[in-house]
C-alpha atoms as a PDB file:
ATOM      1  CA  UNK A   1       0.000   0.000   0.000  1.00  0.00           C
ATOM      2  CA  UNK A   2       1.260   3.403  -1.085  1.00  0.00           C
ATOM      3  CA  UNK A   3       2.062   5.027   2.312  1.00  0.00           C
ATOM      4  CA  UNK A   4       2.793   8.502   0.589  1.00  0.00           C
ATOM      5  CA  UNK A   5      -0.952   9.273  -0.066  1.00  0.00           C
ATOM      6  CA  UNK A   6      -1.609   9.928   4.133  1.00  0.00           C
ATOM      7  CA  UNK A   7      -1.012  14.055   4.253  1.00  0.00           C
ATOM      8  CA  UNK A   8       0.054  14.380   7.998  1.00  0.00           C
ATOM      9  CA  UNK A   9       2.157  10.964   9.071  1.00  0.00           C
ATOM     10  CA  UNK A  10       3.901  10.724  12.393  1.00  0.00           C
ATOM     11  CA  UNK A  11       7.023   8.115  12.812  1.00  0.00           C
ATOM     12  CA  UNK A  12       8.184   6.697  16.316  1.00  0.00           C
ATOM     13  CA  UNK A  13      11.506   5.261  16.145  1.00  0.00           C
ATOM     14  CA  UNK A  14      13.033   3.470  18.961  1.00  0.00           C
ATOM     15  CA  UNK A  15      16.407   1.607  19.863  1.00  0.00           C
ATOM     16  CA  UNK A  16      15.536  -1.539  17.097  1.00  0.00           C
ATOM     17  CA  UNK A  17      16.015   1.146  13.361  1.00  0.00           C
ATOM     18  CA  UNK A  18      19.709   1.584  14.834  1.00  0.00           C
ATOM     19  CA  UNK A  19      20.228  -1.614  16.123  1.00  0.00           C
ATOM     20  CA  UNK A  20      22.284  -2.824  12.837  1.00  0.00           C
ATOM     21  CA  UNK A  21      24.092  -0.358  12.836  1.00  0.00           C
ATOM     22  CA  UNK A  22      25.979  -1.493  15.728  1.00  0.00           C
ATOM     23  CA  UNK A  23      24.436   0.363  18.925  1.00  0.00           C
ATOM     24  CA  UNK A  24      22.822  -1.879  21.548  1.00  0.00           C
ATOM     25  CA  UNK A  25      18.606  -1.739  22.441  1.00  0.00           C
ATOM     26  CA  UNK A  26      18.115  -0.896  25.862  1.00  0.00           C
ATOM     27  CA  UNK A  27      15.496  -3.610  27.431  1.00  0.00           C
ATOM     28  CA  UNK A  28      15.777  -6.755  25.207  1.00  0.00           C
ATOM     29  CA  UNK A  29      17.992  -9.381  25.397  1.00  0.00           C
ATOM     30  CA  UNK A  30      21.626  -7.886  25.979  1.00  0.00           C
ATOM     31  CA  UNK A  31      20.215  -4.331  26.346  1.00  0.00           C
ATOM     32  CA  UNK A  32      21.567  -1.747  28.343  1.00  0.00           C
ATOM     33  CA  UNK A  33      19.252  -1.302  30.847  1.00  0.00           C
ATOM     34  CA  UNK A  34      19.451  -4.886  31.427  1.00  0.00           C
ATOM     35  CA  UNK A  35      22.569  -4.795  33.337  1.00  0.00           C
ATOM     36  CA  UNK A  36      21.602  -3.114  36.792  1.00  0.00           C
ATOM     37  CA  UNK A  37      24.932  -1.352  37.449  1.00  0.00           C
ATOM     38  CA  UNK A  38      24.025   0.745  34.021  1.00  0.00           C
ATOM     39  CA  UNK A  39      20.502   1.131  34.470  1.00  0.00           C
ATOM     40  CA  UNK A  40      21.278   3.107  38.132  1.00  0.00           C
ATOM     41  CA  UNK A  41      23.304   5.216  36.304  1.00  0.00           C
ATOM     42  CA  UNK A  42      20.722   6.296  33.856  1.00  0.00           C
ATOM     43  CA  UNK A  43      18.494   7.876  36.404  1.00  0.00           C
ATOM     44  CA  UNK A  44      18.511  11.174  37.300  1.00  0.00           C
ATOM     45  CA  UNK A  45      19.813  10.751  40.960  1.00  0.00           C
ATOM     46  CA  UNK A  46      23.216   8.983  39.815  1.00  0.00           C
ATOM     47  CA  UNK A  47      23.557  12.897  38.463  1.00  0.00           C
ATOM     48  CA  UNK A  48      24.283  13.813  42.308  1.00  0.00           C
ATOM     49  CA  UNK A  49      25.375  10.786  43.758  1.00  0.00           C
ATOM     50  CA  UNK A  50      28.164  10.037  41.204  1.00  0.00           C
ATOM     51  CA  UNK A  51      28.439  12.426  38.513  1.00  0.00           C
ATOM     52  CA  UNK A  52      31.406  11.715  37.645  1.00  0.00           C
ATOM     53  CA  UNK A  53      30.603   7.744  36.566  1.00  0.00           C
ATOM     54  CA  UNK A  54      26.893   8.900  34.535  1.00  0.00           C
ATOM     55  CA  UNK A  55      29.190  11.266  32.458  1.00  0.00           C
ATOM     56  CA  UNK A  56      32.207   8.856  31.689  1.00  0.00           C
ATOM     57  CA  UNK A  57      28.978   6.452  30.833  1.00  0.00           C
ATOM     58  CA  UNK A  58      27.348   8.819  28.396  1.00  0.00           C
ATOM     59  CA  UNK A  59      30.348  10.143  27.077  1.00  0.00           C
ATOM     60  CA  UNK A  60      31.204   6.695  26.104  1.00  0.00           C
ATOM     61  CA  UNK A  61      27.882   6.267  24.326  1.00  0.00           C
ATOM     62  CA  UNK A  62      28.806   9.129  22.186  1.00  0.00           C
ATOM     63  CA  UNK A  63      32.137   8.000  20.905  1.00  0.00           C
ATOM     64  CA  UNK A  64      30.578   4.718  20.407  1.00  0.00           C
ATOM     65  CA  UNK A  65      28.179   6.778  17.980  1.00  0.00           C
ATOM     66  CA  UNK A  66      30.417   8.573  16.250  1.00  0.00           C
ATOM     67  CA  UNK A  67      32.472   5.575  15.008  1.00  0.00           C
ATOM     68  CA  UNK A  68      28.660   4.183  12.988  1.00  0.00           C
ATOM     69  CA  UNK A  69      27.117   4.989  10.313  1.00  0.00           C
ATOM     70  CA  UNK A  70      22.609   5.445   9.543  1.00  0.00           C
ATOM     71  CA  UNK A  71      21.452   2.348   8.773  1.00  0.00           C
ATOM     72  CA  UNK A  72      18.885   1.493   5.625  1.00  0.00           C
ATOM     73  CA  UNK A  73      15.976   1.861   7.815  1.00  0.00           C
ATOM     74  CA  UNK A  74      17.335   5.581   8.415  1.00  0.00           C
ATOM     75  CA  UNK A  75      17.970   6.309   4.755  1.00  0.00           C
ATOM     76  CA  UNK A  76      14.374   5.001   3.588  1.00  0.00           C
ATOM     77  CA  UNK A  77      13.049   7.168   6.079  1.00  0.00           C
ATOM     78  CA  UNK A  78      15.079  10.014   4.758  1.00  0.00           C
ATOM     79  CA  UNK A  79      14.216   9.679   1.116  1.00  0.00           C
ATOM     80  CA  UNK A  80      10.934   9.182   1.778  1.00  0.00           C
ATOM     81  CA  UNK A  81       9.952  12.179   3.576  1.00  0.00           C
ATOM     82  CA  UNK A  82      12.243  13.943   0.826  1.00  0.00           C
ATOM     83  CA  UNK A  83       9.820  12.336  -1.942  1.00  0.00           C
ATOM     84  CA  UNK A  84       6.723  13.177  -0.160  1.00  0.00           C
ATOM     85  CA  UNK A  85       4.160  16.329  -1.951  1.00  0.00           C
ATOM     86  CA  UNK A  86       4.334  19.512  -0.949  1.00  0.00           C
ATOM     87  CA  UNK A  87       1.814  20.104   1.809  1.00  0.00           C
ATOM     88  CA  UNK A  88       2.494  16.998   3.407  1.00  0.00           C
ATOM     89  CA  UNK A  89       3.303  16.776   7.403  1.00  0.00           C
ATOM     90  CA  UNK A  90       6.275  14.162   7.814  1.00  0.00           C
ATOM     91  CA  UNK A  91       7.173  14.035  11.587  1.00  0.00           C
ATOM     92  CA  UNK A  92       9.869  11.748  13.080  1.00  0.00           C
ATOM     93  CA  UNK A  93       9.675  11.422  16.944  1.00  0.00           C
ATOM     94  CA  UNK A  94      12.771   9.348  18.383  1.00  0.00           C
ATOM     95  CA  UNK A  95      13.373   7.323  21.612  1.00  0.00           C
ATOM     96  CA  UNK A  96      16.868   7.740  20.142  1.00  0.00           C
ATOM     97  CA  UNK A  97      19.648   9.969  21.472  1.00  0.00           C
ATOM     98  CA  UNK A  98      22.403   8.947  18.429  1.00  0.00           C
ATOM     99  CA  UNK A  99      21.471  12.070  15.710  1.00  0.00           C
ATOM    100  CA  UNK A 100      21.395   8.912  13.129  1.00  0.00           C
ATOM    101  CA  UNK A 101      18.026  10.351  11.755  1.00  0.00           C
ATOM    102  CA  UNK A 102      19.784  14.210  10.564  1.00  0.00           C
ATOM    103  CA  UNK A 103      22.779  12.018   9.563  1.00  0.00           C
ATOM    104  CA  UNK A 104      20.775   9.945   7.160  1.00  0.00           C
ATOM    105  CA  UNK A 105      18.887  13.560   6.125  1.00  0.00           C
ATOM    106  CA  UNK A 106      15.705  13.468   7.401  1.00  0.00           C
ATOM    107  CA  UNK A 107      14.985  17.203   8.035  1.00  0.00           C
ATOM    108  CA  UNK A 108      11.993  17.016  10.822  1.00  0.00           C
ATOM    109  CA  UNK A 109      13.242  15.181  13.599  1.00  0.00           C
ATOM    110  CA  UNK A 110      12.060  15.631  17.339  1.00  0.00           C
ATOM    111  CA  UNK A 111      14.517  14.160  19.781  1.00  0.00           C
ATOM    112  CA  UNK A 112      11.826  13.299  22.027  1.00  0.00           C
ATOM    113  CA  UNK A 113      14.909  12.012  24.674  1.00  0.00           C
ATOM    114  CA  UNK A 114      17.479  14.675  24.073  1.00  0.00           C
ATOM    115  CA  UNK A 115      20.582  14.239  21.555  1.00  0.00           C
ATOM    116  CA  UNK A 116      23.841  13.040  22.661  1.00  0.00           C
ATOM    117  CA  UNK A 117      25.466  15.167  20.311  1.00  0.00           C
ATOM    118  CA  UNK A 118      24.917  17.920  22.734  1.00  0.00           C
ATOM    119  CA  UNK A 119      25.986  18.811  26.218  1.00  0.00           C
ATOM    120  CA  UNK A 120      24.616  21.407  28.997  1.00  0.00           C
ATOM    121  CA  UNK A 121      25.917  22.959  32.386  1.00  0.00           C
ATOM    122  CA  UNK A 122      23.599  22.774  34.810  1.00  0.00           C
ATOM    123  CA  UNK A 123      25.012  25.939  36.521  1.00  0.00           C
ATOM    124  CA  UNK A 124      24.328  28.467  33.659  1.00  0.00           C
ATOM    125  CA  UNK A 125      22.754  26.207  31.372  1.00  0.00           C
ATOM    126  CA  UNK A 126      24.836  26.683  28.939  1.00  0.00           C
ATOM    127  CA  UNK A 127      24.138  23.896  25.916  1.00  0.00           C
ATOM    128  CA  UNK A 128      26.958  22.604  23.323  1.00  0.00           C
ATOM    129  CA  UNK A 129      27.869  20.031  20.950  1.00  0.00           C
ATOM    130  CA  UNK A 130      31.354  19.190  22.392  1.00  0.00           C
ATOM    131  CA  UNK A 131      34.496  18.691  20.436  1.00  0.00           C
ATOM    132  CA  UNK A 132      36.248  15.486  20.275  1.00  0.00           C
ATOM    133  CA  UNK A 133      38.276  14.352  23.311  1.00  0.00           C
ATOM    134  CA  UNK A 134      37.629  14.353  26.793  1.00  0.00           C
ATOM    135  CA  UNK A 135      34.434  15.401  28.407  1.00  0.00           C
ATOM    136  CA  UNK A 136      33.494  18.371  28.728  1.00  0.00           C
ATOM    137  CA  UNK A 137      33.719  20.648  31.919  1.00  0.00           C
ATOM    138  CA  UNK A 138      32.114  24.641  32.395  1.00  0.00           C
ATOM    139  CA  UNK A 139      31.295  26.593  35.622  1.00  0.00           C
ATOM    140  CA  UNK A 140      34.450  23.870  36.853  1.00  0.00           C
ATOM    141  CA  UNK A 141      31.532  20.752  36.546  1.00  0.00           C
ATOM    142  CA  UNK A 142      31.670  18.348  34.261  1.00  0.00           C
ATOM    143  CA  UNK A 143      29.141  19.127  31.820  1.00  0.00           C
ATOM    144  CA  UNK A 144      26.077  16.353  31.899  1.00  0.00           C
ATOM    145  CA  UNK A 145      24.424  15.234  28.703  1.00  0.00           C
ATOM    146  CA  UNK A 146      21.482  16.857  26.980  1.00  0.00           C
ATOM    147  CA  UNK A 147      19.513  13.614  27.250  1.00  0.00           C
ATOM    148  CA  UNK A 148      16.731  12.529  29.410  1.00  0.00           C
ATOM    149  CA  UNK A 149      17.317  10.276  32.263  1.00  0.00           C
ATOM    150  CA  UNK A 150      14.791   8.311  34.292  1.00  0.00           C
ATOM    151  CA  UNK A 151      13.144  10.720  36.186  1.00  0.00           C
ATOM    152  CA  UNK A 152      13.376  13.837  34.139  1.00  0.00           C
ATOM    153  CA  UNK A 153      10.683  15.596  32.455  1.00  0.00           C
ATOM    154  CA  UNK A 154       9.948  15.484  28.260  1.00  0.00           C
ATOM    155  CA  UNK A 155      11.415  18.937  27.225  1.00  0.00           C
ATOM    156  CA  UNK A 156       8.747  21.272  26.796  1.00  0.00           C
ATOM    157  CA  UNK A 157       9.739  21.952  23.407  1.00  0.00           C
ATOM    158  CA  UNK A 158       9.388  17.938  22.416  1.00  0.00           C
ATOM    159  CA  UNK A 159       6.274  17.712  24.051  1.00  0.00           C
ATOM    160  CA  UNK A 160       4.883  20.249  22.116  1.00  0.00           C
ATOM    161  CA  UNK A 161       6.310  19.443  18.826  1.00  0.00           C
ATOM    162  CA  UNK A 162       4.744  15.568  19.710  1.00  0.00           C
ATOM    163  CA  UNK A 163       1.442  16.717  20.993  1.00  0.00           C
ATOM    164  CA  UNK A 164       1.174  18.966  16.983  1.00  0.00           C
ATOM    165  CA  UNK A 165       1.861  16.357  15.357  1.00  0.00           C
ATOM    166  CA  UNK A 166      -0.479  13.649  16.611  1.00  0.00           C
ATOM    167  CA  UNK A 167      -3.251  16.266  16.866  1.00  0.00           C
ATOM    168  CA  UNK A 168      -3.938  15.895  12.404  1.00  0.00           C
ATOM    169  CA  UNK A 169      -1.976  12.616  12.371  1.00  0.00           C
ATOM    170  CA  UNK A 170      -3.506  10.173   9.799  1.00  0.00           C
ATOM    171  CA  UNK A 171      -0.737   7.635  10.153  1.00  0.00           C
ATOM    172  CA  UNK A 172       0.865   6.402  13.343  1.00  0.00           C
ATOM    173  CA  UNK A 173       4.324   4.398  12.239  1.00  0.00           C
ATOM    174  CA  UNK A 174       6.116   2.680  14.700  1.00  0.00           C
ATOM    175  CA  UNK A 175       9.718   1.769  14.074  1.00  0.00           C
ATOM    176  CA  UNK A 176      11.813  -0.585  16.487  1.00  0.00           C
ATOM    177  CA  UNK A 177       9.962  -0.035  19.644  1.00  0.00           C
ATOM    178  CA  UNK A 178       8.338  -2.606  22.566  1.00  0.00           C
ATOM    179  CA  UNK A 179       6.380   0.135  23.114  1.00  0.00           C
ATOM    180  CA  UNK A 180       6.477  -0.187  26.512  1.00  0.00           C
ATOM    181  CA  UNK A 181       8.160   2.725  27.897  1.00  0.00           C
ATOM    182  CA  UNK A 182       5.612   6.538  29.050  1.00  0.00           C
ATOM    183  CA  UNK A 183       5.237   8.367  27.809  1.00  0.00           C
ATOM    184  CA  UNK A 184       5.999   7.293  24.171  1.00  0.00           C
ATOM    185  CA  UNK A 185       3.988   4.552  24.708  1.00  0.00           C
ATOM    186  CA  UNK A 186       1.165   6.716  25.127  1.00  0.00           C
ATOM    187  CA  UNK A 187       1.400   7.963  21.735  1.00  0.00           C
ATOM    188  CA  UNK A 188      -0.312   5.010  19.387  1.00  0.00           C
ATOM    189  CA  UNK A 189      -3.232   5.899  21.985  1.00  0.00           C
ATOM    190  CA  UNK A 190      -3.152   9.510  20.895  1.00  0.00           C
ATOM    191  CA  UNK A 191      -3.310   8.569  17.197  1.00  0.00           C
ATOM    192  CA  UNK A 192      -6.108   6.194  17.392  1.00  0.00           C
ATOM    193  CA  UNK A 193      -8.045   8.986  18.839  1.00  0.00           C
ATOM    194  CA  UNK A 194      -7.811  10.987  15.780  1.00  0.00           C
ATOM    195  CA  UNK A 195      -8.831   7.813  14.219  1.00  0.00           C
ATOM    196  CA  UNK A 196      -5.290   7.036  12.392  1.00  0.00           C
ATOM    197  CA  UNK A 197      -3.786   4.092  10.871  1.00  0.00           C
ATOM    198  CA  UNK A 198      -1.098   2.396  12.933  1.00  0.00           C
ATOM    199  CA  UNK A 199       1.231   0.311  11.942  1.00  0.00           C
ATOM    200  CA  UNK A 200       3.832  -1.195  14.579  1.00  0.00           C
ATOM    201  CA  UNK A 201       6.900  -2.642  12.423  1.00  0.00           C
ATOM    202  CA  UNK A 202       9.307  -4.234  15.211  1.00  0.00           C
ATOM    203  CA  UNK A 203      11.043  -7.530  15.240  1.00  0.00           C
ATOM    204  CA  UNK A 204       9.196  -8.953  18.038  1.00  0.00           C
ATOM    205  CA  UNK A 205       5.509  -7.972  18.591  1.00  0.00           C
ATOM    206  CA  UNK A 206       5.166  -7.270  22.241  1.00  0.00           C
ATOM    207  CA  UNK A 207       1.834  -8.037  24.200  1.00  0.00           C
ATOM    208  CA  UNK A 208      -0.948  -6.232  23.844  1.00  0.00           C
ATOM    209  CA  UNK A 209       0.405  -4.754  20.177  1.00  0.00           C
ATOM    210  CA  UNK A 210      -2.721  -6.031  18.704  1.00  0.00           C
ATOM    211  CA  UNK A 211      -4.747  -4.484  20.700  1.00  0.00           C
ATOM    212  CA  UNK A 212      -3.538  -1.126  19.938  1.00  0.00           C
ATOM    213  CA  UNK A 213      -2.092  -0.925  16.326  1.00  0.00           C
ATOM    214  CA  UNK A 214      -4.003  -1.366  13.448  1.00  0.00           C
ATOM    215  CA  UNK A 215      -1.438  -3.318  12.014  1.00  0.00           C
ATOM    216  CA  UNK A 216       1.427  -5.073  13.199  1.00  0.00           C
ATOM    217  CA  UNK A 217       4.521  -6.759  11.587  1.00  0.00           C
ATOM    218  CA  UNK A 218       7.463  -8.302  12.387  1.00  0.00           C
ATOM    219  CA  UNK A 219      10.897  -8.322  11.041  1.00  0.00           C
ATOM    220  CA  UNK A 220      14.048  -6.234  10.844  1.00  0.00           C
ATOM    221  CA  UNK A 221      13.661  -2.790  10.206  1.00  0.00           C
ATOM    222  CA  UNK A 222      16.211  -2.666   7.503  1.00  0.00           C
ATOM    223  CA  UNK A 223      13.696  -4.892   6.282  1.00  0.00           C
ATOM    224  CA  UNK A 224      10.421  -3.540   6.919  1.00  0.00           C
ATOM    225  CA  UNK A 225      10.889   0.191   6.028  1.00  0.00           C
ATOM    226  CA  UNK A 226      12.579   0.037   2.906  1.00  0.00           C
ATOM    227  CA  UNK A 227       9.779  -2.239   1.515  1.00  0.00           C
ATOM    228  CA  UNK A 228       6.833   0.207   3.232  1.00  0.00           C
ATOM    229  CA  UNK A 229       8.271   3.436   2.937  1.00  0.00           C
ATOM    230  CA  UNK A 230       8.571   2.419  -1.053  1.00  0.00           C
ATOM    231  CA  UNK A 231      12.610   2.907  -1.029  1.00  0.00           C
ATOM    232  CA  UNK A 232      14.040  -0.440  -2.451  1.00  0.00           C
ATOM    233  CA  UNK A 233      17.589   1.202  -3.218  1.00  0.00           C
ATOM    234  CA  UNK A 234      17.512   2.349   0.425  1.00  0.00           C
ATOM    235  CA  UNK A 235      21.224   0.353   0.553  1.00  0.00           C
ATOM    236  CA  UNK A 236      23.215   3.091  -1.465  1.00  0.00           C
ATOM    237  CA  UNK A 237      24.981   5.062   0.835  1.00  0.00           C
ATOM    238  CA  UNK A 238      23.871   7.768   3.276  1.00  0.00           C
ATOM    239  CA  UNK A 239      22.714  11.540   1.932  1.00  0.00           C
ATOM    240  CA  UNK A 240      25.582  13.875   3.395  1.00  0.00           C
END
């Protein structure tokens, strides 16, 4: 079915589109959050009782990112949404803190979790995207990353953009998700209100998908998307 004839389409990525790319998910088997020494030092009280640790942790993410490239399910995202008519609304919301989406080229991204490509202070609130190296330190603290930990409020800003785009949405896509997580998991609900399709295109389909996707299918994603979104040379390499 020719996805590109919806006019206002909203697509939730999570850890499984970057998956083959090399990056680890975060709750199935051999995820991150799956090792409980980690998982502490994702919430936001590991900030104050050892800074130093969530920052070495995170910063290790990041060079782990850098070294990777977007995978096919990013590019078929990309060159769809640069296909699409004018006047159609192409959102991408991602669980993902890697940038992989802009690397790939899609152009409307919301980082629903923060980015790791940037860094704040927390005493001025001063926000960067750091230079290779060592992590970075301002105000004499070691600057914490612009992502958001267990605990921590959605941005306002992603919130919003979220909250606009489900409002006309008239396809729900979700990418490499278990949907399990608030409050992304709160957003096929949101969709189905407005009476959108959803699809749910993940390799494993969790319990209670049925119930709550119109559709649901399971596979790869480097699979899935290119054959959806309609890009079948989705394997030539990444838009700079």
């Amino acid at each position: 079915m020719d996805l590109a004839r919806y006019r206002n389409i909203a697509v939730l990525t999570g850890a499984g589109i970057s998956h083959s790319a090399g990056l680890p998910t975060y709750r199935g088997a051999g995820g991150l959050w799956t090792d409980p020494r980690l998982a502490k030092l994702s919430d936001v009280n590991a900030l104050v009782e050892d800074r130093a640790a969530v920052c070495d942790l995170f910063w290790s993410f990041r060079r782990a990112i850098e070294k990777v490239d977007p995978t096919p399910a990013h590019r078929a995202l990309a060159a769809f949404e640069d296909q699409l008519p004018r006047g159609t609304k192409f959102q991408i919301i991602t669980q993902n803190v890697d940038g992989l989406h802009q690397r790939s080229g899609s152009k409307n991204v919301c980082e629903f979790h923060g980015s790791l490509c940037r860094w704040r202070c927390d005493e001025c609130t001063t926000e960067l995207e750091p230079p290779d190296g060592d992590a970075p330190v301002h105000c004499g603290h070691r600057m914490r990353p612009s992502v958001v930990l267990f605990g921590e409020m959605i941005p306002t800003d992603a919130d919003r953009a979220v909250k606009q785009a489900l409002r006309d949405c008239d396809l729900f896509v979700a990418i490499g998700t278990s949907g399990t997580v608030e409050p992304a998991s709160s957003l096929v609900r949101w969709a189905e209100l407005n009476g959108a399709r959803r699809m749910l295109l993940n390799l494993e389909i969790f319990d209670g998908a049925r119930a709550l996707f119109t559709e649901c299918h399971a596979g790869a994603a480097d699979d899935l998307v290119p054959q959806w979104f309609g890009q079948r040379d989705a394997r030539s390499p990444a838009v700079s």
